[in-house]
C-alpha atoms as a PDB file:
ATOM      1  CA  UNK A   1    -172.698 137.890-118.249  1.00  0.00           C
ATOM      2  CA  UNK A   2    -170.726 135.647-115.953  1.00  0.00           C
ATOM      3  CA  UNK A   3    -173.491 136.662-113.422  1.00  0.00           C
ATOM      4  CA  UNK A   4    -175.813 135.487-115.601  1.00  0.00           C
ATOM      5  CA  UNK A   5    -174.508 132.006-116.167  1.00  0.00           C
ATOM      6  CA  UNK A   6    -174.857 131.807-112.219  1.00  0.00           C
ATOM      7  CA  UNK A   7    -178.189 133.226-111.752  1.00  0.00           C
ATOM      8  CA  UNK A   8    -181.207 134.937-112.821  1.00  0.00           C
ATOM      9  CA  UNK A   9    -180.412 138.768-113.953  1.00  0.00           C
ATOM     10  CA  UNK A  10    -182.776 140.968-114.679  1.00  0.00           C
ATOM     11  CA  UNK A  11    -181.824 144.988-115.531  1.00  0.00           C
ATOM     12  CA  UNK A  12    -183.698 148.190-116.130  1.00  0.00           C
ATOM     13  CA  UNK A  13    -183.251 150.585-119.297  1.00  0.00           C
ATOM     14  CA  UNK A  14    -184.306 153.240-121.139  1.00  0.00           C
ATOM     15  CA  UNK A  15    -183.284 152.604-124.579  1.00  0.00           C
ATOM     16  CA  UNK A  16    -183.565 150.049-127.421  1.00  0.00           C
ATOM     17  CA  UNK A  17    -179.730 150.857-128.417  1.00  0.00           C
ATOM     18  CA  UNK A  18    -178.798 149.593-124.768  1.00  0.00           C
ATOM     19  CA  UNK A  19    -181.084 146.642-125.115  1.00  0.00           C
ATOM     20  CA  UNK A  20    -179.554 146.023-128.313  1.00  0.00           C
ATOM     21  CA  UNK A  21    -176.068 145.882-126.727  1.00  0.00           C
ATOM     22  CA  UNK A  22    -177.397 143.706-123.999  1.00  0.00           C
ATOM     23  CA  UNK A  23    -179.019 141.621-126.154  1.00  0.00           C
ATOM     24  CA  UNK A  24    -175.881 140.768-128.526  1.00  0.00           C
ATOM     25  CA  UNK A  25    -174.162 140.541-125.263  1.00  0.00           C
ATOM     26  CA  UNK A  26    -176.436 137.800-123.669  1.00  0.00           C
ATOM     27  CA  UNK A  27    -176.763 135.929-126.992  1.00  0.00           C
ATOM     28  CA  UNK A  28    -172.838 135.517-127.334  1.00  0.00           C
ATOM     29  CA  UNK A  29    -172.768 134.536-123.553  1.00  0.00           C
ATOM     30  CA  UNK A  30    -175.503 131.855-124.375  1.00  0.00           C
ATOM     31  CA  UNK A  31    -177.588 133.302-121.377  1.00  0.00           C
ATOM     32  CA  UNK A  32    -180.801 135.345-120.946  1.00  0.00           C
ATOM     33  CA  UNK A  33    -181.388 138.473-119.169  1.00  0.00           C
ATOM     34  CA  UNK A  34    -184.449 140.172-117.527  1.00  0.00           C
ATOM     35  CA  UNK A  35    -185.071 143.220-118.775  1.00  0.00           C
ATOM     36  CA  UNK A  36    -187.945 146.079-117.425  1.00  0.00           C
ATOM     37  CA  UNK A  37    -188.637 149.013-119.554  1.00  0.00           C
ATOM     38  CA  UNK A  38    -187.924 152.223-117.625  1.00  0.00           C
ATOM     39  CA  UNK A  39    -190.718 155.012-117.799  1.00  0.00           C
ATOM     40  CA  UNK A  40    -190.699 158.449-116.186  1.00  0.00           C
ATOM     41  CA  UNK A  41    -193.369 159.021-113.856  1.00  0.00           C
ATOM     42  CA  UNK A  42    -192.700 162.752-113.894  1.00  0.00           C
ATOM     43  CA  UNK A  43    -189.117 163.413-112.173  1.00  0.00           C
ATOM     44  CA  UNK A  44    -187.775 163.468-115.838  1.00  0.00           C
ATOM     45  CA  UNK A  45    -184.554 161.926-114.822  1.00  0.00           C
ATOM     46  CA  UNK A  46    -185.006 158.481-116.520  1.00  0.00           C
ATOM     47  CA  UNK A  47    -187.083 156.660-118.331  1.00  0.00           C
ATOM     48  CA  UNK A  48    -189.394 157.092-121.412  1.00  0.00           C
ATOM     49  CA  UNK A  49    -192.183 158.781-121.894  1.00  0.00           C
ATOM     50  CA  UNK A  50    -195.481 156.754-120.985  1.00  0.00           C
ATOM     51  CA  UNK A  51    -197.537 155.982-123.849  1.00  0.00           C
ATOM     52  CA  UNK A  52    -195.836 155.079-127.283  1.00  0.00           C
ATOM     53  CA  UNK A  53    -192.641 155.714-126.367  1.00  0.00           C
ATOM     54  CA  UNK A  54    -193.006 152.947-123.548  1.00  0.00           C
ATOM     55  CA  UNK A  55    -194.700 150.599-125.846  1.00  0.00           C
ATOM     56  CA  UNK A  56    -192.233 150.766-128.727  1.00  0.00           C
ATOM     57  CA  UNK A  57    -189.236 150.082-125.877  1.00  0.00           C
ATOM     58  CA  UNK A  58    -191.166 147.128-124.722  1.00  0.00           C
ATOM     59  CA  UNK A  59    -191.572 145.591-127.893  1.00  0.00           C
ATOM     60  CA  UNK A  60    -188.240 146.251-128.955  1.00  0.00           C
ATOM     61  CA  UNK A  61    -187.208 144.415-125.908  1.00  0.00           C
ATOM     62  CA  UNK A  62    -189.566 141.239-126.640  1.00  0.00           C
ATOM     63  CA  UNK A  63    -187.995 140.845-130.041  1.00  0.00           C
ATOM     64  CA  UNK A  64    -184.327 140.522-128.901  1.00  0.00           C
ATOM     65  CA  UNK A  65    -182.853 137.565-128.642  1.00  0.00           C
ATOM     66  CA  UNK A  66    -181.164 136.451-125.237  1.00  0.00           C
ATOM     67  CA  UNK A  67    -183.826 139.241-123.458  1.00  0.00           C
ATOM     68  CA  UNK A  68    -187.485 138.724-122.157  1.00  0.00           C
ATOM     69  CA  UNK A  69    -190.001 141.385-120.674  1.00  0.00           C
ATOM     70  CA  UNK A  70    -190.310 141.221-117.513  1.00  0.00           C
ATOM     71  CA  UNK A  71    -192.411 144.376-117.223  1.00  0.00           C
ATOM     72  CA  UNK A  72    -192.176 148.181-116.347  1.00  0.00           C
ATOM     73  CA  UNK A  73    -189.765 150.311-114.010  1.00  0.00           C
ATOM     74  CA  UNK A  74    -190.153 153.695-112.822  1.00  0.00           C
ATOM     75  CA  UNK A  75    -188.455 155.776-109.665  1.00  0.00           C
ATOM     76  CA  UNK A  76    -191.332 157.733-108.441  1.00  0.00           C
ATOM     77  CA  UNK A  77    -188.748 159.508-106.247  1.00  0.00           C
ATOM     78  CA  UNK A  78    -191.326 163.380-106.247  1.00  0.00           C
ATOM     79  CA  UNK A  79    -193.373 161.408-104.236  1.00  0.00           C
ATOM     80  CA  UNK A  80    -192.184 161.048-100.543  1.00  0.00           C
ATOM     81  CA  UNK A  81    -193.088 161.889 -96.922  1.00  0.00           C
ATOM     82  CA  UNK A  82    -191.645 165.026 -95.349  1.00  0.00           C
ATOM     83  CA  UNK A  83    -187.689 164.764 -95.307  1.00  0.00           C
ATOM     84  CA  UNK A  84    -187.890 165.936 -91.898  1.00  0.00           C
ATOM     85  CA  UNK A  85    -190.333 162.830 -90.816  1.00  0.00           C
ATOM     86  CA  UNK A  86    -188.656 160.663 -93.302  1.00  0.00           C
ATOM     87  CA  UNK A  87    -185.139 161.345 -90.277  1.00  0.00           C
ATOM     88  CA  UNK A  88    -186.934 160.517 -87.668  1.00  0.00           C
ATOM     89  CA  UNK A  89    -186.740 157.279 -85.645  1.00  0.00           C
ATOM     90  CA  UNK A  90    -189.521 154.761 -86.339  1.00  0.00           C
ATOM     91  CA  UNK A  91    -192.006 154.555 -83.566  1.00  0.00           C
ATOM     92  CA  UNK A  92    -194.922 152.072 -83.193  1.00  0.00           C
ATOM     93  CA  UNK A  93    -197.650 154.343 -81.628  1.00  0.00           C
ATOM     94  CA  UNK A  94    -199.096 153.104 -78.353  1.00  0.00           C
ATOM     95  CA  UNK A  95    -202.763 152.249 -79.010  1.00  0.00           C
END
């Protein structure tokens, strides 16, 4: 929170009984925190699941105190180039 006295903060999460804690958090620091709802986009690491589940976290977040919506958040980390390309030096191609 004493980051968030200093600047503008704004977190990711997954859960309304982590926004809750953030929320009670911010509101005793007298600041206010970004928060994104986190949504899996098929890696099923984090995240909730698109549809209800994602609306129900982002309206949980809007009616904390100390927390606004800022929007959605999702690591789409299945979709990539090659590894091996991904290594290589970047090269502008000579046209």
């Amino acid at each position: 929170m004493a980051v968030a006295r200093r600047t503008r903060v704004t977190v990711s999460l997954d859960s309304l009984f982590a926004a809750r804690q953030l929320s009670e958090a911010a509101t005793a620091a007298a600041v206010n925190i970004g928060v994104l709802a986190e949504t899996d986009v098929g890696l099923g690491r984090v995240g909730v699941t698109p549809g209800p589940d994602l609306l129900a976290l982002a309206r949980g977040i809007s009616s904390l105190p100390g927390l606004s919506f800022e929007g959605i958040a999702f690591y789409p980390g299945h979709i990539r180039d090659n590894a091996e390309a991904a290594t290589r030096p970047w090269r502008r191609s000579a046209a």
